[in-house]
ModelCIF file with pLDDT and N, C-alpha, C, O atoms, coordinates in Angstrom:
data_MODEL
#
_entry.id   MODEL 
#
_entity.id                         1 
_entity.type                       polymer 
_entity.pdbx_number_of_molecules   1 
#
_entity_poly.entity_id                      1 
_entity_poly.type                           'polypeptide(L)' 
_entity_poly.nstd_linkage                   no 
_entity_poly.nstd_monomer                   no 
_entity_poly.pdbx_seq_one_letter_code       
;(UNK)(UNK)(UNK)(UNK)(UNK)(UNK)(UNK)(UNK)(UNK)(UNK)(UNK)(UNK)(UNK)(UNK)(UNK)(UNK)
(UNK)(UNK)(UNK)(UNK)(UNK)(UNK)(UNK)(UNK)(UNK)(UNK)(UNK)(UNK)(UNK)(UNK)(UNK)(UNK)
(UNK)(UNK)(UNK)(UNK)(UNK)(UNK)(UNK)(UNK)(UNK)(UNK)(UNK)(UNK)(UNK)
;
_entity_poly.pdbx_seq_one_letter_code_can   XXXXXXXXXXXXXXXXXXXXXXXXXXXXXXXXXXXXXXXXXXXXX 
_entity_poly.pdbx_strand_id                 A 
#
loop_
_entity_poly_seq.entity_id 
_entity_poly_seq.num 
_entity_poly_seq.mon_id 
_entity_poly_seq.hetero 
1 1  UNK n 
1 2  UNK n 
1 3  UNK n 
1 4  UNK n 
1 5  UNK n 
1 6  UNK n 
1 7  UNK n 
1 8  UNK n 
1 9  UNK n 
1 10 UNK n 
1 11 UNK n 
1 12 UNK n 
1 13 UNK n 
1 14 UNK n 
1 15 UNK n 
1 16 UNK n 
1 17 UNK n 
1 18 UNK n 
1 19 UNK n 
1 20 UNK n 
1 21 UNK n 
1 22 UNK n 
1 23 UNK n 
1 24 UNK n 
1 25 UNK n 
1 26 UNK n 
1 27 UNK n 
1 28 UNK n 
1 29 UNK n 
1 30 UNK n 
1 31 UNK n 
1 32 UNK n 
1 33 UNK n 
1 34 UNK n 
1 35 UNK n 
1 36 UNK n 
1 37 UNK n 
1 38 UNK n 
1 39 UNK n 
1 40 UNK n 
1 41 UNK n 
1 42 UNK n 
1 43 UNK n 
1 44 UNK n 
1 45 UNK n 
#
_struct_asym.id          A 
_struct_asym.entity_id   1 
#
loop_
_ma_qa_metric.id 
_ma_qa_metric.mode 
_ma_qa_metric.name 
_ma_qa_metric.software_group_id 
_ma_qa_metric.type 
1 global pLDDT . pLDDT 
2 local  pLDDT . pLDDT 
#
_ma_qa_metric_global.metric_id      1 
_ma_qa_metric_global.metric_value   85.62 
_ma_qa_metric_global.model_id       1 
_ma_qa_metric_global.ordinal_id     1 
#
loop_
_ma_qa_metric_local.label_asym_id 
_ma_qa_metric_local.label_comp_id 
_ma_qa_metric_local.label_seq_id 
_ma_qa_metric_local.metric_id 
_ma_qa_metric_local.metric_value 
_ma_qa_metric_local.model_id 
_ma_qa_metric_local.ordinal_id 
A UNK 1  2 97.00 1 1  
A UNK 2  2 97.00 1 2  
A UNK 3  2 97.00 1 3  
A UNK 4  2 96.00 1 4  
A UNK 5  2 93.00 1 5  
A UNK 6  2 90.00 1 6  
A UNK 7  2 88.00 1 7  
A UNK 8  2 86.00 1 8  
A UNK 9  2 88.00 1 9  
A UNK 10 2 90.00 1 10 
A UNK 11 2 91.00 1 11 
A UNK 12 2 92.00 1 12 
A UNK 13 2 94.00 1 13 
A UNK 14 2 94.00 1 14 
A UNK 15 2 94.00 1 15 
A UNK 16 2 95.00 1 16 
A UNK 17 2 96.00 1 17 
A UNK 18 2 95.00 1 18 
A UNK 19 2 93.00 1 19 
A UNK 20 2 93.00 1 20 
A UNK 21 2 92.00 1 21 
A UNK 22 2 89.00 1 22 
A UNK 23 2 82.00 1 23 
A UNK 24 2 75.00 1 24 
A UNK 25 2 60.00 1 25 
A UNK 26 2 60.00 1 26 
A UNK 27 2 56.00 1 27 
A UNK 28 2 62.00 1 28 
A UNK 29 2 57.00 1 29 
A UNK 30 2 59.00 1 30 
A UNK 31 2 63.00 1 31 
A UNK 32 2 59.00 1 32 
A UNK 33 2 70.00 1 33 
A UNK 34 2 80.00 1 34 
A UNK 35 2 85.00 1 35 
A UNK 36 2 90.00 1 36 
A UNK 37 2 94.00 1 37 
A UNK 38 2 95.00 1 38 
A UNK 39 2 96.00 1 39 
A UNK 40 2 97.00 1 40 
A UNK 41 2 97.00 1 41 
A UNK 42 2 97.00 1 42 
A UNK 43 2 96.00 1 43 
A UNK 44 2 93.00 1 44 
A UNK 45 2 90.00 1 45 
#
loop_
_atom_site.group_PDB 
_atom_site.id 
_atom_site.type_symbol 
_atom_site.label_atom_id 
_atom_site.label_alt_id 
_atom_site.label_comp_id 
_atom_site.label_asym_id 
_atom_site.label_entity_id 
_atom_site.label_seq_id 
_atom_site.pdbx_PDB_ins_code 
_atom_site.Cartn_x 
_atom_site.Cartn_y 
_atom_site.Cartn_z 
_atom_site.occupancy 
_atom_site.B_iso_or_equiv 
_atom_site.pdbx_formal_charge 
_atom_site.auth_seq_id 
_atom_site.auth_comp_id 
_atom_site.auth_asym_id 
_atom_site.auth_atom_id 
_atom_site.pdbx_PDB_model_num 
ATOM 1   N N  . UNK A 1 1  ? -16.562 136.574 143.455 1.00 97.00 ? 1  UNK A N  1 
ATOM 2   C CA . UNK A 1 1  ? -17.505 137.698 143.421 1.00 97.00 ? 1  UNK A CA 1 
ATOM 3   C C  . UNK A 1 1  ? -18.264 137.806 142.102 1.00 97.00 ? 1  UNK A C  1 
ATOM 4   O O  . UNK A 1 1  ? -19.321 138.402 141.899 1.00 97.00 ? 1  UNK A O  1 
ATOM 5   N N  . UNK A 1 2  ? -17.664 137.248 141.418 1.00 97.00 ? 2  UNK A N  1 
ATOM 6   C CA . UNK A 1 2  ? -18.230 137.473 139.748 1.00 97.00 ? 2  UNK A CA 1 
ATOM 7   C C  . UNK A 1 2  ? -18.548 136.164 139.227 1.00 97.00 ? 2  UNK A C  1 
ATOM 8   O O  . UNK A 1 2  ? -17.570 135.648 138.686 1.00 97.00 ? 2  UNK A O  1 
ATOM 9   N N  . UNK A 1 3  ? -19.787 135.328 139.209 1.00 97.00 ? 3  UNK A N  1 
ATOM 10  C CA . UNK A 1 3  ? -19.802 134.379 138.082 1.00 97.00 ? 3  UNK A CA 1 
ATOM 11  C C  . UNK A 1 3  ? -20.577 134.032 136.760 1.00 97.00 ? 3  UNK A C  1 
ATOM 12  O O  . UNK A 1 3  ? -21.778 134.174 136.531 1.00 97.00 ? 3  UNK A O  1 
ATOM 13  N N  . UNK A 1 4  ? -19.655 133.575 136.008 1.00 96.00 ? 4  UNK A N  1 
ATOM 14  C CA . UNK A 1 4  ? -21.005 133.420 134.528 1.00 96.00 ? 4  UNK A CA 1 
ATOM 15  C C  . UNK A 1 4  ? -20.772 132.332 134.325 1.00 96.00 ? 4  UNK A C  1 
ATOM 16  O O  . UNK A 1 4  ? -19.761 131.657 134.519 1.00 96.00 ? 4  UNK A O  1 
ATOM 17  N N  . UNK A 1 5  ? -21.903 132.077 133.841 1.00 93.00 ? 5  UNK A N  1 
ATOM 18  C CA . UNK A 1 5  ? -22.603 130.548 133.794 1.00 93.00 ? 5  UNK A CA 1 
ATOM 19  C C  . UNK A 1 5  ? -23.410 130.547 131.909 1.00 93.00 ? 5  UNK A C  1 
ATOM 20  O O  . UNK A 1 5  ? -23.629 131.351 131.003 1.00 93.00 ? 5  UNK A O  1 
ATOM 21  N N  . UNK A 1 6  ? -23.499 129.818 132.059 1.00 90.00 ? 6  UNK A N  1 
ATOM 22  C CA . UNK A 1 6  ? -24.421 129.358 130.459 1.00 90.00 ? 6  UNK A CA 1 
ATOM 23  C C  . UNK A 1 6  ? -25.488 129.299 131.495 1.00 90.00 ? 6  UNK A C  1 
ATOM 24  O O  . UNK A 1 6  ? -25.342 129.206 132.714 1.00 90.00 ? 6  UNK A O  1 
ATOM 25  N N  . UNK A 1 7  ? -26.676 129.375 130.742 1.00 88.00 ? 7  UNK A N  1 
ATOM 26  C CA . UNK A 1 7  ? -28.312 129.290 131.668 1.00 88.00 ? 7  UNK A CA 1 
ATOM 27  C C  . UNK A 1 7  ? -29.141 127.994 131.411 1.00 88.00 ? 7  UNK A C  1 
ATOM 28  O O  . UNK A 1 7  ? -30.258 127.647 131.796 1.00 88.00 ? 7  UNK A O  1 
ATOM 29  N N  . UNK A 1 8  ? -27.808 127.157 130.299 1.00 86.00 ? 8  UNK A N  1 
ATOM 30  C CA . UNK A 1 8  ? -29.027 125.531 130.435 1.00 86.00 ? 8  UNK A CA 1 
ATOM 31  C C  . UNK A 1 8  ? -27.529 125.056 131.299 1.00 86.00 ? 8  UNK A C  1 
ATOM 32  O O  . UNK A 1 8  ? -27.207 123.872 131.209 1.00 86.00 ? 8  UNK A O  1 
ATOM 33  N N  . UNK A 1 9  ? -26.771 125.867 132.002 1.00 88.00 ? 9  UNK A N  1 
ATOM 34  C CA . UNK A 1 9  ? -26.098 124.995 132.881 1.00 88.00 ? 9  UNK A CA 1 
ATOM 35  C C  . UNK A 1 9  ? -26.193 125.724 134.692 1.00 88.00 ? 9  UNK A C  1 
ATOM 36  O O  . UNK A 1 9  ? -25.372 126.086 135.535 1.00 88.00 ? 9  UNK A O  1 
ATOM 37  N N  . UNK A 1 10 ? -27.279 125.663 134.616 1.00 90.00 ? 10 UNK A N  1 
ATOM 38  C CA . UNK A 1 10 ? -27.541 126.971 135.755 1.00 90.00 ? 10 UNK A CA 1 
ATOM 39  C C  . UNK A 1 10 ? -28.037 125.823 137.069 1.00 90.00 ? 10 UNK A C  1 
ATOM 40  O O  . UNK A 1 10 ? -28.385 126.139 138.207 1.00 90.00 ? 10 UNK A O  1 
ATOM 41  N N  . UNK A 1 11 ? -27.958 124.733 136.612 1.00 91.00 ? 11 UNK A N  1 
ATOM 42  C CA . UNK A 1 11 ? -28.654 123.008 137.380 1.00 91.00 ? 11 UNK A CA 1 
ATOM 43  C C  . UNK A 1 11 ? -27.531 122.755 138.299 1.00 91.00 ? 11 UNK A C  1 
ATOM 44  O O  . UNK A 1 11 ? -27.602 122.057 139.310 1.00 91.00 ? 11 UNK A O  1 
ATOM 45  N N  . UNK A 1 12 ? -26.479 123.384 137.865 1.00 92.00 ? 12 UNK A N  1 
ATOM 46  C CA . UNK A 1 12 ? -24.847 122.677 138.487 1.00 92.00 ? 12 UNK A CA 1 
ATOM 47  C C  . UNK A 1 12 ? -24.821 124.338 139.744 1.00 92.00 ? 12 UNK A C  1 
ATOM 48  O O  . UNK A 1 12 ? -24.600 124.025 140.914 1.00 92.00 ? 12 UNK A O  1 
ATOM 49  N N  . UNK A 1 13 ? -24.979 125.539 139.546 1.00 94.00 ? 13 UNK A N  1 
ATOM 50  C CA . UNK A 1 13 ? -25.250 126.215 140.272 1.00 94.00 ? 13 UNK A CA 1 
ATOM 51  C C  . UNK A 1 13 ? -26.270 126.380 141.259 1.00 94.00 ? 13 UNK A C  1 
ATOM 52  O O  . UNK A 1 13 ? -26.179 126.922 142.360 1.00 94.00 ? 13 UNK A O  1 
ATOM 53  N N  . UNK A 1 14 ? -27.568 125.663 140.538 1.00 94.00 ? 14 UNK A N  1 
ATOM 54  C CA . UNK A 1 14 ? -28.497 125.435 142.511 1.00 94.00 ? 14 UNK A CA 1 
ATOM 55  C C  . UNK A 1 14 ? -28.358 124.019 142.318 1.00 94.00 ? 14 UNK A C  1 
ATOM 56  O O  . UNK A 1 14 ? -29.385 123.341 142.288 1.00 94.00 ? 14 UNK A O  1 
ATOM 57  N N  . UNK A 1 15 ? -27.019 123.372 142.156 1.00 94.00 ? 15 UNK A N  1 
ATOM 58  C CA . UNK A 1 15 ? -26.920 122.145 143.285 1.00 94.00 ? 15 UNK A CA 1 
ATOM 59  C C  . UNK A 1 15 ? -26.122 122.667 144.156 1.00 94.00 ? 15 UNK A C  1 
ATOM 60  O O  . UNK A 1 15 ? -26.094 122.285 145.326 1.00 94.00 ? 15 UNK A O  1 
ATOM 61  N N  . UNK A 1 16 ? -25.261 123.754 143.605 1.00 95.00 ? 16 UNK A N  1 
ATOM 62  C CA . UNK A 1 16 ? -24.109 124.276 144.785 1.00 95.00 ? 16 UNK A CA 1 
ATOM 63  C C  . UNK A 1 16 ? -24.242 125.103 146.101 1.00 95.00 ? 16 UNK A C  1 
ATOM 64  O O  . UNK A 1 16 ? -23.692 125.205 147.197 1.00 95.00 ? 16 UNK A O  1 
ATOM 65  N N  . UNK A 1 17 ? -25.578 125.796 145.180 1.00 96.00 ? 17 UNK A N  1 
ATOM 66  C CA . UNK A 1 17 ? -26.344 126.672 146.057 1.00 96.00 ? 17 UNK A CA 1 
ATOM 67  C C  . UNK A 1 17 ? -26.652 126.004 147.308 1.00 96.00 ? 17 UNK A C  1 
ATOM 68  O O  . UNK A 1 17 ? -26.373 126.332 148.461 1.00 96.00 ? 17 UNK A O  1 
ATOM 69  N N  . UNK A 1 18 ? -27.354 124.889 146.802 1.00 95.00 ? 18 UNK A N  1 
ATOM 70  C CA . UNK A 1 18 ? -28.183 123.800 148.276 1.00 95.00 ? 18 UNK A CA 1 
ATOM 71  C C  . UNK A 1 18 ? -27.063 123.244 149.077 1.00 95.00 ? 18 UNK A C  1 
ATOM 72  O O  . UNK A 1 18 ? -27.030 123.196 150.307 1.00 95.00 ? 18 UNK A O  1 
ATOM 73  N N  . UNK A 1 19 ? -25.905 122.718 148.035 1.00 93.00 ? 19 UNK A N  1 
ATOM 74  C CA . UNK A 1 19 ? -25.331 122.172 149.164 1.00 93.00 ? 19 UNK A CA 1 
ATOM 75  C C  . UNK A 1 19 ? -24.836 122.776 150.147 1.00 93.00 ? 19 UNK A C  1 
ATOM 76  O O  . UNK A 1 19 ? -24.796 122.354 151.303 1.00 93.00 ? 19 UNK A O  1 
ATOM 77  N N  . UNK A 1 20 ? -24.123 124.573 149.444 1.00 93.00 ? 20 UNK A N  1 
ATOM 78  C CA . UNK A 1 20 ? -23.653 125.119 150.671 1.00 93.00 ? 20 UNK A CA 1 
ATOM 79  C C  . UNK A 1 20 ? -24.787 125.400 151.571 1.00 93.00 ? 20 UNK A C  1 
ATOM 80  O O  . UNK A 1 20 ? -24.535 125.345 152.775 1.00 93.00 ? 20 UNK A O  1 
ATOM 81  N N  . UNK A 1 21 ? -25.990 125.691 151.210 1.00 92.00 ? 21 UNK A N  1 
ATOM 82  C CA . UNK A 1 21 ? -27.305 126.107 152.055 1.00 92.00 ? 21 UNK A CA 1 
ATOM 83  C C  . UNK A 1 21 ? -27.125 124.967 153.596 1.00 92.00 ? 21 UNK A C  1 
ATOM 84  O O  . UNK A 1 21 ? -26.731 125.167 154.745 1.00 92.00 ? 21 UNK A O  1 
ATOM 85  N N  . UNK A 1 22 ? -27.620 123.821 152.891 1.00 89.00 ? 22 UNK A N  1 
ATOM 86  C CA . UNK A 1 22 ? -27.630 122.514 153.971 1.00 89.00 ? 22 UNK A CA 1 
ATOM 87  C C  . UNK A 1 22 ? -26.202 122.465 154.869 1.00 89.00 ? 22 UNK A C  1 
ATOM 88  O O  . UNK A 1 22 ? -25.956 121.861 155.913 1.00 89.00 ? 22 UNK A O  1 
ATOM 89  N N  . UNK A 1 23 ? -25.743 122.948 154.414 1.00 82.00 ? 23 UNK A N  1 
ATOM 90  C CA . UNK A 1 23 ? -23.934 122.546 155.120 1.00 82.00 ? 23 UNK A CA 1 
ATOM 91  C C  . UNK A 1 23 ? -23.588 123.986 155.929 1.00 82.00 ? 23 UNK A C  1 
ATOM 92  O O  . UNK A 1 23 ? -22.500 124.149 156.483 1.00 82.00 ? 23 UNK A O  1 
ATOM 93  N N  . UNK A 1 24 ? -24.515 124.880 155.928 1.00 75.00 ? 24 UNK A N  1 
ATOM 94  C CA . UNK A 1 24 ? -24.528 126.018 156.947 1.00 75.00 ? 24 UNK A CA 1 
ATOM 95  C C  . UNK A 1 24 ? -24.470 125.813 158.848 1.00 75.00 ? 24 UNK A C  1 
ATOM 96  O O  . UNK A 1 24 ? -25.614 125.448 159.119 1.00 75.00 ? 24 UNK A O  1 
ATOM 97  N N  . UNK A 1 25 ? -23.986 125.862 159.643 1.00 60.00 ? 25 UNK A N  1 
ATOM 98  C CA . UNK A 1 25 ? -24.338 126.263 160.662 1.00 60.00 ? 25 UNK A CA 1 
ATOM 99  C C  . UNK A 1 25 ? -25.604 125.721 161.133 1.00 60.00 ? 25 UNK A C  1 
ATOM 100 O O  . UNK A 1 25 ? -26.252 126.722 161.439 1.00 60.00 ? 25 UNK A O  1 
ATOM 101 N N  . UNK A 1 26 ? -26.254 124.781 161.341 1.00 60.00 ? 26 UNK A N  1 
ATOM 102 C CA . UNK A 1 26 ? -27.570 125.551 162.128 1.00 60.00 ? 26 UNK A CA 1 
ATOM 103 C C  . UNK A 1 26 ? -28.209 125.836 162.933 1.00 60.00 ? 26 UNK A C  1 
ATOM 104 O O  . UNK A 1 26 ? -29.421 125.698 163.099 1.00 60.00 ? 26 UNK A O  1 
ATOM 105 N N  . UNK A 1 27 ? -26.979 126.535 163.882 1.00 56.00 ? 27 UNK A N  1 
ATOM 106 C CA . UNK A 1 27 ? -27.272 127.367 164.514 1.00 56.00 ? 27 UNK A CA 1 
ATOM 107 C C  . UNK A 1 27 ? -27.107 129.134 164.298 1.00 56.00 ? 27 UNK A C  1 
ATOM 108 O O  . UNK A 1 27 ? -27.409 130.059 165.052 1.00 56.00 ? 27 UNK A O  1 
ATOM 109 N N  . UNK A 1 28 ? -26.473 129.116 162.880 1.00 62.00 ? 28 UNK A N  1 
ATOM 110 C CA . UNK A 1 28 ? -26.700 130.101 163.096 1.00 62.00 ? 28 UNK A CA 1 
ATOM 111 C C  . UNK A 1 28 ? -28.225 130.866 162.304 1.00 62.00 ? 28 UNK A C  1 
ATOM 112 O O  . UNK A 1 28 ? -28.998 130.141 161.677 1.00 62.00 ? 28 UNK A O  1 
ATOM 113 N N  . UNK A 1 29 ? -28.472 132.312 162.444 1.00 57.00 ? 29 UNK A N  1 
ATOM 114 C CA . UNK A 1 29 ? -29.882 132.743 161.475 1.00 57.00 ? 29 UNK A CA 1 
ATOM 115 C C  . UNK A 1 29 ? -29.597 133.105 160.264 1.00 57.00 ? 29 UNK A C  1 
ATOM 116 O O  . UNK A 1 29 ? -28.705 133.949 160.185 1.00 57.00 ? 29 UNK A O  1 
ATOM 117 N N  . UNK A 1 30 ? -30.147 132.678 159.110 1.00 59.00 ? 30 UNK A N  1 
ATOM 118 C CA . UNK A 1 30 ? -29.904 132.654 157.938 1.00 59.00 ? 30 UNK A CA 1 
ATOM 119 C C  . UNK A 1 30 ? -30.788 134.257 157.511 1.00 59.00 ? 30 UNK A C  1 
ATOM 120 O O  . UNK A 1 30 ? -30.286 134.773 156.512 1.00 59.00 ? 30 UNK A O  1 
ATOM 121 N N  . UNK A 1 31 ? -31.606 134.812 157.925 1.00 63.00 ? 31 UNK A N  1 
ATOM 122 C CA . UNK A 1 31 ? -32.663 135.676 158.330 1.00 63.00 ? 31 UNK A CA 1 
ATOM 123 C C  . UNK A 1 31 ? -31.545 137.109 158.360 1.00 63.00 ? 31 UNK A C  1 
ATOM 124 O O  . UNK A 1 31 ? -31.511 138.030 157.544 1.00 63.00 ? 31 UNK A O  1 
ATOM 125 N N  . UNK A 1 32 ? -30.731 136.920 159.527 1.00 59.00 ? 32 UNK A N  1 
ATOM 126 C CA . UNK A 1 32 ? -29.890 137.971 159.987 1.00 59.00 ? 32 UNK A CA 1 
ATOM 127 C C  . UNK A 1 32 ? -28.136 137.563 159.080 1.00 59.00 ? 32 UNK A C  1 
ATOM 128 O O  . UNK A 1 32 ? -27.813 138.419 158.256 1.00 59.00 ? 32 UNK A O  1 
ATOM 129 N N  . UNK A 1 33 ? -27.708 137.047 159.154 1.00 70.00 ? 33 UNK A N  1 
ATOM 130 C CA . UNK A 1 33 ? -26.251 136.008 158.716 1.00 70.00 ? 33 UNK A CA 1 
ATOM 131 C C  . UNK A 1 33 ? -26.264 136.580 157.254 1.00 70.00 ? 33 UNK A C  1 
ATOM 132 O O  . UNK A 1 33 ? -27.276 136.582 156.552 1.00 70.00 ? 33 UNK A O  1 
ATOM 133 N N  . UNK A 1 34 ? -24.743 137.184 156.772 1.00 80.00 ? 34 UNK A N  1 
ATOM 134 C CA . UNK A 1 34 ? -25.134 137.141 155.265 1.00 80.00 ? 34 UNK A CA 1 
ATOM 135 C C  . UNK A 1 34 ? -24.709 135.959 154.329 1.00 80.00 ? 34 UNK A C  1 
ATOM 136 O O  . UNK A 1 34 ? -23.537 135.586 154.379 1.00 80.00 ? 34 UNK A O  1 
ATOM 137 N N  . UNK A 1 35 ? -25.637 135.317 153.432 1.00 85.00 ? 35 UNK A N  1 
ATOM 138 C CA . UNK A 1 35 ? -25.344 134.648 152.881 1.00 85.00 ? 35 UNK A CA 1 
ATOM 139 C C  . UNK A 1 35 ? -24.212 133.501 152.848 1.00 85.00 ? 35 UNK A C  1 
ATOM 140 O O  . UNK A 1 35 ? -23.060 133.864 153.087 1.00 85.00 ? 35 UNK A O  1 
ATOM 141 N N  . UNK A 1 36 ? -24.392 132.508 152.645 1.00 90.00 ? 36 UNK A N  1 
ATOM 142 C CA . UNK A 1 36 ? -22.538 131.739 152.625 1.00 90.00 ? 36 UNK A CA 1 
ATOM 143 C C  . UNK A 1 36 ? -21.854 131.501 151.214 1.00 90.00 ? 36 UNK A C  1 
ATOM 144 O O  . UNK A 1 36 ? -20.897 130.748 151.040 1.00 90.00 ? 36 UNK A O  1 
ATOM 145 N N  . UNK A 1 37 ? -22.549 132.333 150.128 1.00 94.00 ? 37 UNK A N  1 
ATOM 146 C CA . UNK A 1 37 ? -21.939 132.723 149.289 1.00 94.00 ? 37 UNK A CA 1 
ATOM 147 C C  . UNK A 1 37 ? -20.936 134.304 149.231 1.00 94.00 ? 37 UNK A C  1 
ATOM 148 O O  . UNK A 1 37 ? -20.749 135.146 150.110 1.00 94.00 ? 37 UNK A O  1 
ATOM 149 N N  . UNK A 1 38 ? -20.323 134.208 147.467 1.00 95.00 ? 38 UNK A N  1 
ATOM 150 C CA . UNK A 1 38 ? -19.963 135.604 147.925 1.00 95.00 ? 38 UNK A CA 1 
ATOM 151 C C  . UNK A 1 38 ? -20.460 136.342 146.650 1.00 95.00 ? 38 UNK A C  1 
ATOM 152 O O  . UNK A 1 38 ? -20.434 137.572 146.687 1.00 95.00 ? 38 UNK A O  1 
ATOM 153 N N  . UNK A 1 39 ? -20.882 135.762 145.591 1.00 96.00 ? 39 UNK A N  1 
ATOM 154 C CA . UNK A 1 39 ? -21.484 136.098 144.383 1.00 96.00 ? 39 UNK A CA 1 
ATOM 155 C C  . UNK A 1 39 ? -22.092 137.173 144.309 1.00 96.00 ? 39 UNK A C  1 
ATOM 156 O O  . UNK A 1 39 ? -23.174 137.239 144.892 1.00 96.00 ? 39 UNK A O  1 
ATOM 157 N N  . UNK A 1 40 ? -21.611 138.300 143.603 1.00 97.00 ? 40 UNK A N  1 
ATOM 158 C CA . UNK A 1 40 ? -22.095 139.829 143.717 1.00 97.00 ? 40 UNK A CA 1 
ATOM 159 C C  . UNK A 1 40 ? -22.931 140.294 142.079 1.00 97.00 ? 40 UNK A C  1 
ATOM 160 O O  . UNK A 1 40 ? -23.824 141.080 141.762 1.00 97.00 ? 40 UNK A O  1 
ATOM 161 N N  . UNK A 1 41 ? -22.176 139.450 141.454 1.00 97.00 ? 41 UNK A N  1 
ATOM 162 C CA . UNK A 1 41 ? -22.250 139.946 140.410 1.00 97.00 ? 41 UNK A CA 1 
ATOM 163 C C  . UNK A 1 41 ? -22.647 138.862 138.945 1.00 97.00 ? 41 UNK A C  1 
ATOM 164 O O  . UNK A 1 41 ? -21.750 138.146 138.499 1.00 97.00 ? 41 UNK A O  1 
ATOM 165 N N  . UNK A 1 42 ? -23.615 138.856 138.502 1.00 97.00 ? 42 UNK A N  1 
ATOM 166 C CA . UNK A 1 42 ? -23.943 137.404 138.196 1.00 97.00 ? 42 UNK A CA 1 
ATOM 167 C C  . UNK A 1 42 ? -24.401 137.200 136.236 1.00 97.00 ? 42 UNK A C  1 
ATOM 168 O O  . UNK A 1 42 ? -25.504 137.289 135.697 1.00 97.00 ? 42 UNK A O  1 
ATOM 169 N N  . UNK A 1 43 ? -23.033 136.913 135.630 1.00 96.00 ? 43 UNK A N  1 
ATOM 170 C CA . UNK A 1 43 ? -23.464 137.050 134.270 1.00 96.00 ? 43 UNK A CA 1 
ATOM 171 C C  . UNK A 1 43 ? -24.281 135.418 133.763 1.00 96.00 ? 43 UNK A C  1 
ATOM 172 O O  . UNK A 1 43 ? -23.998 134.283 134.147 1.00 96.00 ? 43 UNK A O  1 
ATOM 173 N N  . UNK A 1 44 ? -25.357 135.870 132.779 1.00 93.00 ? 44 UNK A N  1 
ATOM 174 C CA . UNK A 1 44 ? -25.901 134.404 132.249 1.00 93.00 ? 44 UNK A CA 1 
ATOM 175 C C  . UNK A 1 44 ? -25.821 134.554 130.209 1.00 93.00 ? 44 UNK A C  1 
ATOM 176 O O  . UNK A 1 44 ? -26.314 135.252 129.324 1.00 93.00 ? 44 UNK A O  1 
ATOM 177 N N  . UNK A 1 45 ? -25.250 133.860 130.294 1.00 90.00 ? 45 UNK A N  1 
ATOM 178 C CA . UNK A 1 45 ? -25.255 133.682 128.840 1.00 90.00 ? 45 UNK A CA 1 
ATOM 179 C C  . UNK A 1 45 ? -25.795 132.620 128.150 1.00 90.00 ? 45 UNK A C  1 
ATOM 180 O O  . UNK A 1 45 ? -25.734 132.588 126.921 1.00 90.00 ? 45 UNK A O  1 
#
């Protein structure tokens, strides 16, 4: 629910992003569906 990251390492977080993106369902709606993360709360240092 909570992650912090350094922000020149923020490259390793939207690769993770995409991969879970691509590796979704697709069938299901991404539109309606929440997210397939769970990240609520998002520190950058």
């Amino acid at each position: 629910p909570s992650l912090a990251i350094d922000f020149s390492s923020m490259d390793l977080v939207k690769r993770c992003v995409e991969h879970t993106w691509t590796h979704v369902d697709k069938n299901i709606d991404r539109q309606c569906s929440p997210p397939p993360w769970r990240t609520k709360t998002l520190t950058l240092s």
